[in-house]
PDB file of N, CA and C in Angstrom:
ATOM      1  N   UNK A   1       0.843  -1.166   0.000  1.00  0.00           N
ATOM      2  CA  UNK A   1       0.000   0.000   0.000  1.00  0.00           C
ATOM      3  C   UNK A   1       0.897   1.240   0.000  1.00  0.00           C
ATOM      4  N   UNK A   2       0.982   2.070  -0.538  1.00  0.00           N
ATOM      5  CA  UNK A   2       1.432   3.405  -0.886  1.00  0.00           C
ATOM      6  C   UNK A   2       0.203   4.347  -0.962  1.00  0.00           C
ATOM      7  N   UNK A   3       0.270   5.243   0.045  1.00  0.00           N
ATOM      8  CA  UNK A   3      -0.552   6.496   0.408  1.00  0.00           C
ATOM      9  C   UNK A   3      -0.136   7.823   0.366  1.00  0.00           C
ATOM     10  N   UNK A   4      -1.072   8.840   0.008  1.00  0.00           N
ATOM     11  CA  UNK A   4       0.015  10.454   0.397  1.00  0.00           C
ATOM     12  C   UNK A   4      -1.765  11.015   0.317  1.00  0.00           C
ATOM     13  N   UNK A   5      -1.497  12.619   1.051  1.00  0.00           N
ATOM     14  CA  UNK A   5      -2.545  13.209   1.112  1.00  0.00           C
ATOM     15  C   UNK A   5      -3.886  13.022   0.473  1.00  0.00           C
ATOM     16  N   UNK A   6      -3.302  12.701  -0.756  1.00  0.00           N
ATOM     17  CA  UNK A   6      -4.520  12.340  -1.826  1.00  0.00           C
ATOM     18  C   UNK A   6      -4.994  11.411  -2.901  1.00  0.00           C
ATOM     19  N   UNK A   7      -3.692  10.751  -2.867  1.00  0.00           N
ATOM     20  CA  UNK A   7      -3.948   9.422  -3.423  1.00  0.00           C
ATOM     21  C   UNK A   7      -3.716   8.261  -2.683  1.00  0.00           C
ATOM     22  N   UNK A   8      -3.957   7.271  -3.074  1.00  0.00           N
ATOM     23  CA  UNK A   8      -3.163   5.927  -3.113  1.00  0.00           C
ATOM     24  C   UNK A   8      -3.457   4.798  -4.097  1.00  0.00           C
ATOM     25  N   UNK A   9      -2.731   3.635  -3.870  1.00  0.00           N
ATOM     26  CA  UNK A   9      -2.300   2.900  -4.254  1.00  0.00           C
ATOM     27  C   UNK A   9      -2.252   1.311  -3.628  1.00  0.00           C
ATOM     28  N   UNK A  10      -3.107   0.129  -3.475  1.00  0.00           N
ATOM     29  CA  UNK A  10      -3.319  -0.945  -2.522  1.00  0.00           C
ATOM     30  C   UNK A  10      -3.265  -2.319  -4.494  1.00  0.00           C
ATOM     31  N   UNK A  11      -2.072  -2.767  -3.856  1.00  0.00           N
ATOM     32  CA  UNK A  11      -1.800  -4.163  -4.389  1.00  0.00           C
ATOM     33  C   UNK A  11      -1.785  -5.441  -3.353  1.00  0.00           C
ATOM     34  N   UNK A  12      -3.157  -6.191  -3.914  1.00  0.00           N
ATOM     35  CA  UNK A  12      -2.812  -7.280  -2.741  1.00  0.00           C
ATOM     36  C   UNK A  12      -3.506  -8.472  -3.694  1.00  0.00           C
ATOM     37  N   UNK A  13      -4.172  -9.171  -2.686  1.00  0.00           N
ATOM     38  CA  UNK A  13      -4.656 -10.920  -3.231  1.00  0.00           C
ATOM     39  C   UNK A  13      -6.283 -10.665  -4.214  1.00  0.00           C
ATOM     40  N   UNK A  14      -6.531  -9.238  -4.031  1.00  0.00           N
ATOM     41  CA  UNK A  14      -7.826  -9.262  -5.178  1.00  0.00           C
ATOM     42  C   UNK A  14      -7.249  -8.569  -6.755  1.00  0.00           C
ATOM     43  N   UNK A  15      -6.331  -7.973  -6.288  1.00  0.00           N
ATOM     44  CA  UNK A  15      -5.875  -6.876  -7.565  1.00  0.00           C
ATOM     45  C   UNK A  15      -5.446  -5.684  -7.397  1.00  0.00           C
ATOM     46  N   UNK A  16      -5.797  -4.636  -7.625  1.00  0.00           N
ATOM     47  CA  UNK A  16      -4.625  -3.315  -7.460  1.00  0.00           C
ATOM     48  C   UNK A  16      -5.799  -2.266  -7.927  1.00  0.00           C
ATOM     49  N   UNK A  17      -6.260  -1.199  -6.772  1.00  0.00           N
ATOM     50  CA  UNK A  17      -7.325  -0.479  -6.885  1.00  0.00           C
ATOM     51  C   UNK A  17      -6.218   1.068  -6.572  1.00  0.00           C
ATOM     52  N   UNK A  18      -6.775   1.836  -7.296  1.00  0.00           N
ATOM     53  CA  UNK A  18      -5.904   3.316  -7.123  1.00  0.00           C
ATOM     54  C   UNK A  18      -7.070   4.222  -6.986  1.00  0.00           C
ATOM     55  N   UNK A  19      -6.807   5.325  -5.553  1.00  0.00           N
ATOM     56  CA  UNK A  19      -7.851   6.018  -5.584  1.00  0.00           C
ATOM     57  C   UNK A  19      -6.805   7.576  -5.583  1.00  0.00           C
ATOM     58  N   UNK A  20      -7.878   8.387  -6.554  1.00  0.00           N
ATOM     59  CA  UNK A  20      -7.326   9.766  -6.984  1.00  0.00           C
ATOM     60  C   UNK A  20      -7.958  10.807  -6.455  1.00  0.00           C
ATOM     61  N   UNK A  21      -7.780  11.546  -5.931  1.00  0.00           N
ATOM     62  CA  UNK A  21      -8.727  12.911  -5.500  1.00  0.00           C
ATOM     63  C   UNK A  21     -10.420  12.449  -5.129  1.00  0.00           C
ATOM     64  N   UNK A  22     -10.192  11.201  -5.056  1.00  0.00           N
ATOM     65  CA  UNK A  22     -11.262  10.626  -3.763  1.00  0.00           C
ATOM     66  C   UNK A  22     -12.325   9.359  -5.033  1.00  0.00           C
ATOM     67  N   UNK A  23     -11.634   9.622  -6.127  1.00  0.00           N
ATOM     68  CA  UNK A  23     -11.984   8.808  -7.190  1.00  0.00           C
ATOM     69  C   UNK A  23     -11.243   7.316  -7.326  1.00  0.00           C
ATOM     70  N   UNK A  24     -12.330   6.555  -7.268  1.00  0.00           N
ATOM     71  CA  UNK A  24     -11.518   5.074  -6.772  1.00  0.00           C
ATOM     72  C   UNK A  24     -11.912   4.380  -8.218  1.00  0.00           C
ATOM     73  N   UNK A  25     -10.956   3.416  -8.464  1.00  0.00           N
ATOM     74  CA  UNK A  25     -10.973   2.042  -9.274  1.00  0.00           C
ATOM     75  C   UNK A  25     -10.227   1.199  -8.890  1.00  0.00           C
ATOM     76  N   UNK A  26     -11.086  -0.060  -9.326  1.00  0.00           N
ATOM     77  CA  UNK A  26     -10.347  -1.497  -9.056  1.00  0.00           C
ATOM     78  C   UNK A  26     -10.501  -2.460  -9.906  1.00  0.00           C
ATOM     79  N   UNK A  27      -8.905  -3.045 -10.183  1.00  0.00           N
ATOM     80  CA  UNK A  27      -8.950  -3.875 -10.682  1.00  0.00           C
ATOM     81  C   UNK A  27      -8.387  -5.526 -10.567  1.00  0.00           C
ATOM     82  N   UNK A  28      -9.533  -6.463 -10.942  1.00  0.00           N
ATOM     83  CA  UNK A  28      -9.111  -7.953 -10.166  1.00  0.00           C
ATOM     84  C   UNK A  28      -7.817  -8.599 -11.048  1.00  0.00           C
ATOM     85  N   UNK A  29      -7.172  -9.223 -10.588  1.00  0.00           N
ATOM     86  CA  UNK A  29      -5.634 -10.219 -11.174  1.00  0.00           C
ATOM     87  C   UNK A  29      -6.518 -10.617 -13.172  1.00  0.00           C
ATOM     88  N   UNK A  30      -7.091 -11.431 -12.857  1.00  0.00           N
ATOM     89  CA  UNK A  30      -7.833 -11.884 -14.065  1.00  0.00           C
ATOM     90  C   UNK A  30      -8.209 -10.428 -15.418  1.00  0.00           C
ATOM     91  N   UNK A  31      -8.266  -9.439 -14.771  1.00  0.00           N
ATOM     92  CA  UNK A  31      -8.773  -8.459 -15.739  1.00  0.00           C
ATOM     93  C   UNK A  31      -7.293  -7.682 -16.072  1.00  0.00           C
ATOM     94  N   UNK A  32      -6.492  -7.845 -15.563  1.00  0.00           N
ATOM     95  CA  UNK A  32      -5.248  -7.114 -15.900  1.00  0.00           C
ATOM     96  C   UNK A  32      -4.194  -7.818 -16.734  1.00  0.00           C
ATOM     97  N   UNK A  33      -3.629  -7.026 -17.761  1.00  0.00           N
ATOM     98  CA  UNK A  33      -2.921  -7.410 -18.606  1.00  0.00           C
ATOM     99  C   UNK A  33      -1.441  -6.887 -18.391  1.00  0.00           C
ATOM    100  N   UNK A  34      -1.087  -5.821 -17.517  1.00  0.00           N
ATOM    101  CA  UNK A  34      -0.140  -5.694 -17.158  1.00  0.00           C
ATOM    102  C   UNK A  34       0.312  -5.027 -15.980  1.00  0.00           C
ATOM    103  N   UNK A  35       1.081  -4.065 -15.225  1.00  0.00           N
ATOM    104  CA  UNK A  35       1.163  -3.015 -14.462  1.00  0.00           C
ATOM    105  C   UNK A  35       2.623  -2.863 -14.035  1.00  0.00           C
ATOM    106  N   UNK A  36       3.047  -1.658 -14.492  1.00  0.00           N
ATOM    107  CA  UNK A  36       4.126  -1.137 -14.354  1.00  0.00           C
ATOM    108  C   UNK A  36       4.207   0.227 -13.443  1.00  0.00           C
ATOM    109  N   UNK A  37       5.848   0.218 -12.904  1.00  0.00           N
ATOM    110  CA  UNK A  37       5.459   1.403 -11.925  1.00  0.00           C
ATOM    111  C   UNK A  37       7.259   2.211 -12.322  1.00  0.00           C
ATOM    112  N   UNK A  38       7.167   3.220 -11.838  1.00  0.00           N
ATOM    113  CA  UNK A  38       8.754   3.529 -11.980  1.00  0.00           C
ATOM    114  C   UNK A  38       8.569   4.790 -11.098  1.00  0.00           C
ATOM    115  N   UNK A  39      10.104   5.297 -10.641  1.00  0.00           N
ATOM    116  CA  UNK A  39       9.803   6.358 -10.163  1.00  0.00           C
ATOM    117  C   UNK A  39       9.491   7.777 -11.192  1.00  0.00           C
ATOM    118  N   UNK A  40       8.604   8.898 -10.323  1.00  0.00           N
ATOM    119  CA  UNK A  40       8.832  10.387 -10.785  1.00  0.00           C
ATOM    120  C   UNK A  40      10.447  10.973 -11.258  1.00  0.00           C
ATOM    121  N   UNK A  41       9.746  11.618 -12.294  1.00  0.00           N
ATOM    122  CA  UNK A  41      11.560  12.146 -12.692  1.00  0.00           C
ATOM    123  C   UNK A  41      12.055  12.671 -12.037  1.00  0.00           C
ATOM    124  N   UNK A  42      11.823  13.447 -10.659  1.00  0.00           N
ATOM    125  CA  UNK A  42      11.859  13.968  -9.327  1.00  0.00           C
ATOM    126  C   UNK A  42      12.220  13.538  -8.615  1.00  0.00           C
ATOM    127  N   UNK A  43      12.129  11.762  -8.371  1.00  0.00           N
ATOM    128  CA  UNK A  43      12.242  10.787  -7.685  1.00  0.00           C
ATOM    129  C   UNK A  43      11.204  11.158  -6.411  1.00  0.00           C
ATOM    130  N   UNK A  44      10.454  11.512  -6.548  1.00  0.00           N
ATOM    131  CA  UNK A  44       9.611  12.395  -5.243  1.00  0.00           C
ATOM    132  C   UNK A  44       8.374  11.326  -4.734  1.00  0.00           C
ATOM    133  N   UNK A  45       7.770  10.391  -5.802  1.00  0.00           N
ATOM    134  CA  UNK A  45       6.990   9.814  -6.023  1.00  0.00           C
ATOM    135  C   UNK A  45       6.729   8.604  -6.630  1.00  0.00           C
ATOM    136  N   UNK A  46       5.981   7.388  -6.445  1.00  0.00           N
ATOM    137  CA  UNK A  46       5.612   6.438  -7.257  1.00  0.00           C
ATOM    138  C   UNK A  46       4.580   7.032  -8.222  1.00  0.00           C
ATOM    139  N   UNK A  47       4.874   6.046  -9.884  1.00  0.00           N
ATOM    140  CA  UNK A  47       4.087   6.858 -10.443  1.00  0.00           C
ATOM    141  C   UNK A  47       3.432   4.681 -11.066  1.00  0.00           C
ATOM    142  N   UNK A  48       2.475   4.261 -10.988  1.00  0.00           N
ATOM    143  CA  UNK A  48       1.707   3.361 -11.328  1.00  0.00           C
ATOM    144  C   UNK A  48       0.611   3.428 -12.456  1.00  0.00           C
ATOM    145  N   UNK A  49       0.860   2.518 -13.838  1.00  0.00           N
ATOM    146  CA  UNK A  49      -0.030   2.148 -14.380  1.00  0.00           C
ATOM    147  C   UNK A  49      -0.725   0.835 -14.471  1.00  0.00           C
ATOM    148  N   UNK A  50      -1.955   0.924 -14.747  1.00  0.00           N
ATOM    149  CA  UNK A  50      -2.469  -0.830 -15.022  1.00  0.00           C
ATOM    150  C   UNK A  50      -3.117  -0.866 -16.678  1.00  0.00           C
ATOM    151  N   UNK A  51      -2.343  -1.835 -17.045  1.00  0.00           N
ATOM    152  CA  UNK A  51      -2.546  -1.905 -18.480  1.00  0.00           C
ATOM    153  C   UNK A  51      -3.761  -2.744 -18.676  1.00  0.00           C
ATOM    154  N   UNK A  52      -4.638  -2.900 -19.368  1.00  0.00           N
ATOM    155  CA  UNK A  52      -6.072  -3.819 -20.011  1.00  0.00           C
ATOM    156  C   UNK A  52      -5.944  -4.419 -20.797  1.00  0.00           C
ATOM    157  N   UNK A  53      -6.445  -5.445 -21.173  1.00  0.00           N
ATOM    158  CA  UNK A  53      -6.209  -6.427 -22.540  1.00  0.00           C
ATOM    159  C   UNK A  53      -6.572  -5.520 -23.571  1.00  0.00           C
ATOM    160  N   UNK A  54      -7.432  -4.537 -23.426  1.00  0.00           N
ATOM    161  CA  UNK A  54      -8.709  -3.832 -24.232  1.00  0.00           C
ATOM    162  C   UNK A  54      -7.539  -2.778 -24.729  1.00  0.00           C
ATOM    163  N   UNK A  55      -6.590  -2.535 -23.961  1.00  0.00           N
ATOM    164  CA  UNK A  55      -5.501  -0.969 -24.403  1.00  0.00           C
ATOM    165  C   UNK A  55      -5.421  -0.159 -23.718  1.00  0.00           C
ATOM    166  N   UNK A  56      -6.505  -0.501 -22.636  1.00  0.00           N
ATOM    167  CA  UNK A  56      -6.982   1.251 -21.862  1.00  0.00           C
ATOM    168  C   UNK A  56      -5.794   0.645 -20.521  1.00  0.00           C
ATOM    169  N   UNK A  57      -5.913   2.005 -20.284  1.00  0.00           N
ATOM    170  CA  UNK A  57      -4.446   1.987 -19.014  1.00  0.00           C
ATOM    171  C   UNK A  57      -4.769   3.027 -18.163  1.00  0.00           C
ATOM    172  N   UNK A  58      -4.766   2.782 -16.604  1.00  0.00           N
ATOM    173  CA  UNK A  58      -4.821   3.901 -15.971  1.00  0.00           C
ATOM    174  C   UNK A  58      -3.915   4.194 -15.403  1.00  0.00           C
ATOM    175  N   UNK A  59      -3.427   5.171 -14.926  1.00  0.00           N
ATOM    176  CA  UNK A  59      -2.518   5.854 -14.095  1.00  0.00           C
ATOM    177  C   UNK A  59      -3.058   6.530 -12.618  1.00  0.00           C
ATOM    178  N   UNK A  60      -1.959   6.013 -11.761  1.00  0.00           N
ATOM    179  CA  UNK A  60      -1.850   6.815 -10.502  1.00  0.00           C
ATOM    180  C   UNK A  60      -0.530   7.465  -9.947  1.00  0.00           C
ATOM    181  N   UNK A  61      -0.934   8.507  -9.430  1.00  0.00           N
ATOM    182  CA  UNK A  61       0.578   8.737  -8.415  1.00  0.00           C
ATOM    183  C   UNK A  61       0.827   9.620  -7.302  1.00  0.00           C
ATOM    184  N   UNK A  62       1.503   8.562  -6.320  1.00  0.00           N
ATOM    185  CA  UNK A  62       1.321   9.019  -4.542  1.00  0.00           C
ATOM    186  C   UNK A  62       2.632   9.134  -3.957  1.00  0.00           C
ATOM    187  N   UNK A  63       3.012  10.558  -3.765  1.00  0.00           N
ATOM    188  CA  UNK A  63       4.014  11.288  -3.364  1.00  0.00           C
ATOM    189  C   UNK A  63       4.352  10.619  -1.963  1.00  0.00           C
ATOM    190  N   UNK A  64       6.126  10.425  -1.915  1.00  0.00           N
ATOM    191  CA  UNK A  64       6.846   9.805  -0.563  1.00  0.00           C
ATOM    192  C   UNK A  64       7.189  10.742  -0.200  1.00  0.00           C
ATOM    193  N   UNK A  65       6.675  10.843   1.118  1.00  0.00           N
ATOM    194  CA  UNK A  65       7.165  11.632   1.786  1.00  0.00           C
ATOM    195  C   UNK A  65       7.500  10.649   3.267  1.00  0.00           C
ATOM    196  N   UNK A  66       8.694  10.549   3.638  1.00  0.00           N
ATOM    197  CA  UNK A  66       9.864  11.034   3.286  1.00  0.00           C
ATOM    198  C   UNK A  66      10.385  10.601   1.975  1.00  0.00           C
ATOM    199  N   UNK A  67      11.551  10.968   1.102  1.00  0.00           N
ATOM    200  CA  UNK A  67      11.303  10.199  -0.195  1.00  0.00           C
ATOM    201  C   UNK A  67      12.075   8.384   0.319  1.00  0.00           C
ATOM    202  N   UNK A  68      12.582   8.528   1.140  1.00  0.00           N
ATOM    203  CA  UNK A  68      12.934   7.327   1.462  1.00  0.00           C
ATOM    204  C   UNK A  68      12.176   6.204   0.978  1.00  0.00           C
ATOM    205  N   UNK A  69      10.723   6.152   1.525  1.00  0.00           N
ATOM    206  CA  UNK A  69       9.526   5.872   1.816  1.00  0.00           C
ATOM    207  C   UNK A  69       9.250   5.235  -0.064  1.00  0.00           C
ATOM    208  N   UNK A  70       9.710   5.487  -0.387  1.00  0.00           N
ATOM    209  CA  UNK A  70      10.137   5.409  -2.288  1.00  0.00           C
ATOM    210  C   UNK A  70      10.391   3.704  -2.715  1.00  0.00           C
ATOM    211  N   UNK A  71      11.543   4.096  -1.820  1.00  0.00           N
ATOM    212  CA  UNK A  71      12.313   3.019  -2.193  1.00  0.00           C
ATOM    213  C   UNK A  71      11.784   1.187  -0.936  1.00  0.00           C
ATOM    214  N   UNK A  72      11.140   1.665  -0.409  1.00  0.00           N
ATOM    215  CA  UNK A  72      10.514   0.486   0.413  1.00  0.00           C
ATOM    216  C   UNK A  72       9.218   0.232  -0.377  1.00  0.00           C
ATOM    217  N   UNK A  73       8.495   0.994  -0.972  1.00  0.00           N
ATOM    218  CA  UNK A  73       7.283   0.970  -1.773  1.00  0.00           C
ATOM    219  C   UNK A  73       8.201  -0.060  -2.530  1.00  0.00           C
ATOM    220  N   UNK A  74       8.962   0.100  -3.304  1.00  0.00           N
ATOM    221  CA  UNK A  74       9.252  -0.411  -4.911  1.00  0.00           C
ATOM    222  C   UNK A  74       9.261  -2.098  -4.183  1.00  0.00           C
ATOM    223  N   UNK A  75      10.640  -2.071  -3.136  1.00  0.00           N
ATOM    224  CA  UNK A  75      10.911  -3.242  -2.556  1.00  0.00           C
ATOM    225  C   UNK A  75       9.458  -4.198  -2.422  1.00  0.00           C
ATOM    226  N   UNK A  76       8.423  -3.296  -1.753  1.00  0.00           N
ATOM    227  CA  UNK A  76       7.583  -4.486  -1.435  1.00  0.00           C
ATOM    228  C   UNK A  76       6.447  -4.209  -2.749  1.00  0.00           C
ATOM    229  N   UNK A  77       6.474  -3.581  -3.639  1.00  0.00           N
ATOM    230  CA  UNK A  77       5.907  -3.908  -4.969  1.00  0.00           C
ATOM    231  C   UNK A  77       6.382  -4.821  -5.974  1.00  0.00           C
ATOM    232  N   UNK A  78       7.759  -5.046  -5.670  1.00  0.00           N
ATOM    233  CA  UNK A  78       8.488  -6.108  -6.506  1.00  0.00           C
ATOM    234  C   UNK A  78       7.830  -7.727  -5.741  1.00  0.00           C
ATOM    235  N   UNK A  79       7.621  -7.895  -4.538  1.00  0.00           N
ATOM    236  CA  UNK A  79       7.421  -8.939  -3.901  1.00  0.00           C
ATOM    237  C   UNK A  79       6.404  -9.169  -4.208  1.00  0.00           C
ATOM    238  N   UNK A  80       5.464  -8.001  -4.028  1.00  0.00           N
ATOM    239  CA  UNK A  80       3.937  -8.511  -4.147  1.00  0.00           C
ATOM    240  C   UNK A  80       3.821  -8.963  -5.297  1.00  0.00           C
ATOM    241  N   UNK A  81       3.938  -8.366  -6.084  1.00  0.00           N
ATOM    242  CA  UNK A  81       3.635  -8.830  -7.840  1.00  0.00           C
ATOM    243  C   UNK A  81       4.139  -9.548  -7.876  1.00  0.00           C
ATOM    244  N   UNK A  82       5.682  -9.737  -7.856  1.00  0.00           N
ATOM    245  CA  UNK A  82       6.201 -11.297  -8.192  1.00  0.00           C
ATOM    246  C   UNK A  82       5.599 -12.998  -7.497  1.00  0.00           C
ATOM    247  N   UNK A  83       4.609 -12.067  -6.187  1.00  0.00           N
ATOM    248  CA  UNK A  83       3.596 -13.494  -5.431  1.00  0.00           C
ATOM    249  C   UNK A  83       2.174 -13.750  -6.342  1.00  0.00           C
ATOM    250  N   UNK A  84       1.586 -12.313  -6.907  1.00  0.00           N
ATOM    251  CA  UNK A  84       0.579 -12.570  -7.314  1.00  0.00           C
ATOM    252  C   UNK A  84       1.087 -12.893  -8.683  1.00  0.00           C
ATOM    253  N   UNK A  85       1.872 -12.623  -9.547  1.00  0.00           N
ATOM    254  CA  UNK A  85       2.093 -12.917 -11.342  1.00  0.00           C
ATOM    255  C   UNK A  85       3.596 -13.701 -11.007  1.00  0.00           C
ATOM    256  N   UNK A  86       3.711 -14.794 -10.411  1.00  0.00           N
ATOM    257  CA  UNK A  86       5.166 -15.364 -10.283  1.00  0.00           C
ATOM    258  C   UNK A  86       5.207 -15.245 -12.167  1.00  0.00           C
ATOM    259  N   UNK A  87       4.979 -15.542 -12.797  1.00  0.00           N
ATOM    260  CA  UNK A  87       5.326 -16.045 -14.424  1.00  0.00           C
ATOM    261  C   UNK A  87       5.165 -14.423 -15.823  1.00  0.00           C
ATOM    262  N   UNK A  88       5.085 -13.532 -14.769  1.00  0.00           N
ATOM    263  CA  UNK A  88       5.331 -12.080 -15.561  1.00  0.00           C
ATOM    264  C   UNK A  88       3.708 -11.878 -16.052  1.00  0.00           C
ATOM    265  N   UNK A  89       4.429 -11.296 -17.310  1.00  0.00           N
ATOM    266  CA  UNK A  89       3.234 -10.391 -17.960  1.00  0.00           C
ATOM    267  C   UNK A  89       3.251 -10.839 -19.284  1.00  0.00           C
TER     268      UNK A  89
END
Protein backbone atom coordinates (compact mmCIF):
# COMPACT_ATOMS: atom_id res chain seq x y z
CA UNK A 1 0.00 0.00 0.00
CA UNK A 2 1.43 3.41 -0.89
CA UNK A 3 -0.55 6.50 0.41
CA UNK A 4 0.02 10.45 0.40
CA UNK A 5 -2.55 13.21 1.11
CA UNK A 6 -4.52 12.34 -1.83
CA UNK A 7 -3.95 9.42 -3.42
CA UNK A 8 -3.16 5.93 -3.11
CA UNK A 9 -2.30 2.90 -4.25
CA UNK A 10 -3.32 -0.94 -2.52
CA UNK A 11 -1.80 -4.16 -4.39
CA UNK A 12 -2.81 -7.28 -2.74
CA UNK A 13 -4.66 -10.92 -3.23
CA UNK A 14 -7.83 -9.26 -5.18
CA UNK A 15 -5.88 -6.88 -7.57
CA UNK A 16 -4.63 -3.31 -7.46
CA UNK A 17 -7.32 -0.48 -6.89
CA UNK A 18 -5.90 3.32 -7.12
CA UNK A 19 -7.85 6.02 -5.58
CA UNK A 20 -7.33 9.77 -6.98
CA UNK A 21 -8.73 12.91 -5.50
CA UNK A 22 -11.26 10.63 -3.76
CA UNK A 23 -11.98 8.81 -7.19
CA UNK A 24 -11.52 5.07 -6.77
CA UNK A 25 -10.97 2.04 -9.27
CA UNK A 26 -10.35 -1.50 -9.06
CA UNK A 27 -8.95 -3.87 -10.68
CA UNK A 28 -9.11 -7.95 -10.17
CA UNK A 29 -5.63 -10.22 -11.17
CA UNK A 30 -7.83 -11.88 -14.06
CA UNK A 31 -8.77 -8.46 -15.74
CA UNK A 32 -5.25 -7.11 -15.90
CA UNK A 33 -2.92 -7.41 -18.61
CA UNK A 34 -0.14 -5.69 -17.16
CA UNK A 35 1.16 -3.01 -14.46
CA UNK A 36 4.13 -1.14 -14.35
CA UNK A 37 5.46 1.40 -11.93
CA UNK A 38 8.75 3.53 -11.98
CA UNK A 39 9.80 6.36 -10.16
CA UNK A 40 8.83 10.39 -10.79
CA UNK A 41 11.56 12.15 -12.69
CA UNK A 42 11.86 13.97 -9.33
CA UNK A 43 12.24 10.79 -7.68
CA UNK A 44 9.61 12.39 -5.24
CA UNK A 45 6.99 9.81 -6.02
CA UNK A 46 5.61 6.44 -7.26
CA UNK A 47 4.09 6.86 -10.44
CA UNK A 48 1.71 3.36 -11.33
CA UNK A 49 -0.03 2.15 -14.38
CA UNK A 50 -2.47 -0.83 -15.02
CA UNK A 51 -2.55 -1.90 -18.48
CA UNK A 52 -6.07 -3.82 -20.01
CA UNK A 53 -6.21 -6.43 -22.54
CA UNK A 54 -8.71 -3.83 -24.23
CA UNK A 55 -5.50 -0.97 -24.40
CA UNK A 56 -6.98 1.25 -21.86
CA UNK A 57 -4.45 1.99 -19.01
CA UNK A 58 -4.82 3.90 -15.97
CA UNK A 59 -2.52 5.85 -14.09
CA UNK A 60 -1.85 6.82 -10.50
CA UNK A 61 0.58 8.74 -8.41
CA UNK A 62 1.32 9.02 -4.54
CA UNK A 63 4.01 11.29 -3.36
CA UNK A 64 6.85 9.80 -0.56
CA UNK A 65 7.17 11.63 1.79
CA UNK A 66 9.86 11.03 3.29
CA UNK A 67 11.30 10.20 -0.19
CA UNK A 68 12.93 7.33 1.46
CA UNK A 69 9.53 5.87 1.82
CA UNK A 70 10.14 5.41 -2.29
CA UNK A 71 12.31 3.02 -2.19
CA UNK A 72 10.51 0.49 0.41
CA UNK A 73 7.28 0.97 -1.77
CA UNK A 74 9.25 -0.41 -4.91
CA UNK A 75 10.91 -3.24 -2.56
CA UNK A 76 7.58 -4.49 -1.44
CA UNK A 77 5.91 -3.91 -4.97
CA UNK A 78 8.49 -6.11 -6.51
CA UNK A 79 7.42 -8.94 -3.90
CA UNK A 80 3.94 -8.51 -4.15
CA UNK A 81 3.64 -8.83 -7.84
CA UNK A 82 6.20 -11.30 -8.19
CA UNK A 83 3.60 -13.49 -5.43
CA UNK A 84 0.58 -12.57 -7.31
CA UNK A 85 2.09 -12.92 -11.34
CA UNK A 86 5.17 -15.36 -10.28
CA UNK A 87 5.33 -16.04 -14.42
CA UNK A 88 5.33 -12.08 -15.56
CA UNK A 89 3.23 -10.39 -17.96
Amino acid sequence: MAVDVHNSIVVDVTGVAFEDHGAAVEFSWPEIQSVHYKASPNGKALMMAVILPNGQFYECVVQAKPRAQLGQWFAQLAAVLGYYRPTGW
